[in-house]
C-alpha atoms as a PDB file:
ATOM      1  CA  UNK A   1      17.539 -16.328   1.875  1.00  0.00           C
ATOM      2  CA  UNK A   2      15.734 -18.571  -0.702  1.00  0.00           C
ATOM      3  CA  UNK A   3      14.223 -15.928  -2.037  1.00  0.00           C
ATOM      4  CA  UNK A   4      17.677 -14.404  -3.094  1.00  0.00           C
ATOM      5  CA  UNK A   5      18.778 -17.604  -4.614  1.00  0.00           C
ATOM      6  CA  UNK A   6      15.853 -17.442  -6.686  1.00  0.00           C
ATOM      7  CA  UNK A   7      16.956 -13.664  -8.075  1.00  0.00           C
ATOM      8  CA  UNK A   8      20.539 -14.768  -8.451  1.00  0.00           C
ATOM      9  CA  UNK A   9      19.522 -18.458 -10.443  1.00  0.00           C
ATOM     10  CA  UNK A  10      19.200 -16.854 -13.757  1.00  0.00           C
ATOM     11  CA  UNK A  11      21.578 -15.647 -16.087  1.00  0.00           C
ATOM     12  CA  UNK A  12      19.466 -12.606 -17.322  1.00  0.00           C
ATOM     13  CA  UNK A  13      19.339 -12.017 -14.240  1.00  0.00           C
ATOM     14  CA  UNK A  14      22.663 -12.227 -13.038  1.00  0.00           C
ATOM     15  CA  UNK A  15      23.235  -9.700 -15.948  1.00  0.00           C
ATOM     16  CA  UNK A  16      21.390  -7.152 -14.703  1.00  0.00           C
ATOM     17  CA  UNK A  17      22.522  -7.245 -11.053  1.00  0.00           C
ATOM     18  CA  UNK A  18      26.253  -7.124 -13.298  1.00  0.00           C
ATOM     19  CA  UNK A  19      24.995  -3.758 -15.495  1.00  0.00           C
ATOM     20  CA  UNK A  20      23.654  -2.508 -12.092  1.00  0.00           C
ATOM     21  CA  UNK A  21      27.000  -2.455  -9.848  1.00  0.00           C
ATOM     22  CA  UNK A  22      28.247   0.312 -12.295  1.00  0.00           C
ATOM     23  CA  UNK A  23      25.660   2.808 -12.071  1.00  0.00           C
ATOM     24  CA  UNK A  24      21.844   2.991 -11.006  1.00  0.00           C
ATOM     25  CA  UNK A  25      19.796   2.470 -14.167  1.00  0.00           C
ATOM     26  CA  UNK A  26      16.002   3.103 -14.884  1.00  0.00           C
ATOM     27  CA  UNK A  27      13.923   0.159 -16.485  1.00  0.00           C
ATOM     28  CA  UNK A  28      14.655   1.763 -20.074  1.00  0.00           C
ATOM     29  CA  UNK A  29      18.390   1.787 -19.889  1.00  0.00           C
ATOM     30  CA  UNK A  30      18.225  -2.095 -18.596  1.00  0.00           C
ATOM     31  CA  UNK A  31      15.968  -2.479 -21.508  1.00  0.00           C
ATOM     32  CA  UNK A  32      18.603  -2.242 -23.917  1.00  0.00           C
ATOM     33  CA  UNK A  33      20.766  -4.392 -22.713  1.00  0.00           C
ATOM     34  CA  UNK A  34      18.358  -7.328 -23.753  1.00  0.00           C
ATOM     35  CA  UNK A  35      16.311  -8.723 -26.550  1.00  0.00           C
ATOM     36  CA  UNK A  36      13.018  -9.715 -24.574  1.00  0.00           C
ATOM     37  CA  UNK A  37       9.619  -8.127 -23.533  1.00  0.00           C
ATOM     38  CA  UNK A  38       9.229  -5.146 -20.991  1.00  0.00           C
ATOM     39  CA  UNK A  39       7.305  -7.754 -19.451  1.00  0.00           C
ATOM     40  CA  UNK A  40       9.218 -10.460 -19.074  1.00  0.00           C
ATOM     41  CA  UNK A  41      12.035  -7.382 -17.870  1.00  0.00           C
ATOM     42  CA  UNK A  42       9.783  -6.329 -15.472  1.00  0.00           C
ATOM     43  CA  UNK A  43       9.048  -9.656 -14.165  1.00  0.00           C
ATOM     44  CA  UNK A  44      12.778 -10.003 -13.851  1.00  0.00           C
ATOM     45  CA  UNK A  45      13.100  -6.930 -12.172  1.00  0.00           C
ATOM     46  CA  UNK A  46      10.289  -8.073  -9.517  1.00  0.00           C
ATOM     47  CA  UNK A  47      12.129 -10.859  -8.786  1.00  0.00           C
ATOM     48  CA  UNK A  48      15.288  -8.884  -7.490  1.00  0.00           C
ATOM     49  CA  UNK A  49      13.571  -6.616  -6.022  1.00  0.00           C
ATOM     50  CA  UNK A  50      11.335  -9.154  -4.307  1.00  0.00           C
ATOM     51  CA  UNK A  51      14.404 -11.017  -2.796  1.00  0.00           C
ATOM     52  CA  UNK A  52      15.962  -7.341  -1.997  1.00  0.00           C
ATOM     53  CA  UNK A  53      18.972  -7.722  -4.334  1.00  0.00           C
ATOM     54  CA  UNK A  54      18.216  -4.350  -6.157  1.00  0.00           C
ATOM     55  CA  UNK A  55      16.587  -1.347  -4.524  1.00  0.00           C
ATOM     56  CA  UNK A  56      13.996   0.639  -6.365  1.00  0.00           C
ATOM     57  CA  UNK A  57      13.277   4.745  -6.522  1.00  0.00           C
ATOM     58  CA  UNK A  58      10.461   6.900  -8.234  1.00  0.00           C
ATOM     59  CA  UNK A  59      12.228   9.834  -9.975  1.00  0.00           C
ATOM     60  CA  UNK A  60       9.508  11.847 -11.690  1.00  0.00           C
ATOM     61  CA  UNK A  61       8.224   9.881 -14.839  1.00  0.00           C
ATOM     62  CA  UNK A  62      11.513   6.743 -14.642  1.00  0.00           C
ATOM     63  CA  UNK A  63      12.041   3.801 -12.051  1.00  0.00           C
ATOM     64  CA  UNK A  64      15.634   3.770 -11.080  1.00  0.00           C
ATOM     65  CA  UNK A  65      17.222   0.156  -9.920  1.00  0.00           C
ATOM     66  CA  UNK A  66      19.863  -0.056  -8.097  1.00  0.00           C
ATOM     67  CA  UNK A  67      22.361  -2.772  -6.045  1.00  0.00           C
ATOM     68  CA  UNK A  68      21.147  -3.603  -2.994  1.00  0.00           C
ATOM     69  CA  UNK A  69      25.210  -4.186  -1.762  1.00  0.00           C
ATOM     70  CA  UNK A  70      24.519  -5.098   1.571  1.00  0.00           C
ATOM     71  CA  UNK A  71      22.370  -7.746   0.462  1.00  0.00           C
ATOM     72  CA  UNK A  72      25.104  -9.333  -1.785  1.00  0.00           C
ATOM     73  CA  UNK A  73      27.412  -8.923   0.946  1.00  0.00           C
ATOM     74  CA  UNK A  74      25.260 -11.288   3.102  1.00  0.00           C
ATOM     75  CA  UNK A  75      24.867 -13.689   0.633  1.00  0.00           C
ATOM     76  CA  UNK A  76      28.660 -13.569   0.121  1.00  0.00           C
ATOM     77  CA  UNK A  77      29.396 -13.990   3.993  1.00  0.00           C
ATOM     78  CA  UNK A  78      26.834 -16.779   4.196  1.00  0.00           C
ATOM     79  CA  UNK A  79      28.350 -18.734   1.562  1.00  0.00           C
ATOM     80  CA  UNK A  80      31.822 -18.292   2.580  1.00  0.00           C
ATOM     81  CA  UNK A  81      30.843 -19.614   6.527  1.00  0.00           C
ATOM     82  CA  UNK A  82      29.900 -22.736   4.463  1.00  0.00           C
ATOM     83  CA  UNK A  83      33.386 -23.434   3.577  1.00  0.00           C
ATOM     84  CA  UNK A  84      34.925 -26.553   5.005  1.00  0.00           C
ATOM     85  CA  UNK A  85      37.771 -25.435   7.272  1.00  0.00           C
ATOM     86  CA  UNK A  86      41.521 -26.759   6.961  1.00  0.00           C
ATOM     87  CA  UNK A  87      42.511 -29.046   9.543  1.00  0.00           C
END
């Protein structure tokens, strides 16, 4: 689980997880969305994927991301059991 605290601490980030709950998107069409490096995208990228909040797929020539729901859902659940409960 730390490692998807990690992926979900930044905000660029957080954005992409938010662009990718639409549609699946390959590393171009996230590109657009912000004003830094492929690298520093792509390091992003590994991140989330790394703590298995996006999934990844080869289609010919493009890398398609996309939201690794059940992973957020987990996350969700966890944080929710950590709510105090009314007495």
């Amino acid at each position: 689980m730390p490692d998807v605290f990690k992926g979900l601490a930044d905000p660029t980030r957080r954005e992409i997880l938010s662009l990718l709950k639409d549609r699946d998107l390959n590393v171009g069409e996230i590109a657009k969305h912000f004003p830094i490096s492929m690298a520093s995208l792509s390091h992003h990228l590994n991140i989330l994927y790394e703590a298995r909040l996006v999934t990844k797929i080869k289609k010919g020539q493009f890398v398609y991301y996309s939201l690794n729901t059940t992973i957020v859902e987990d996350v969700i659940l966890k944080l929710v059991s950590l709510q105090k409960k009314e007495e």
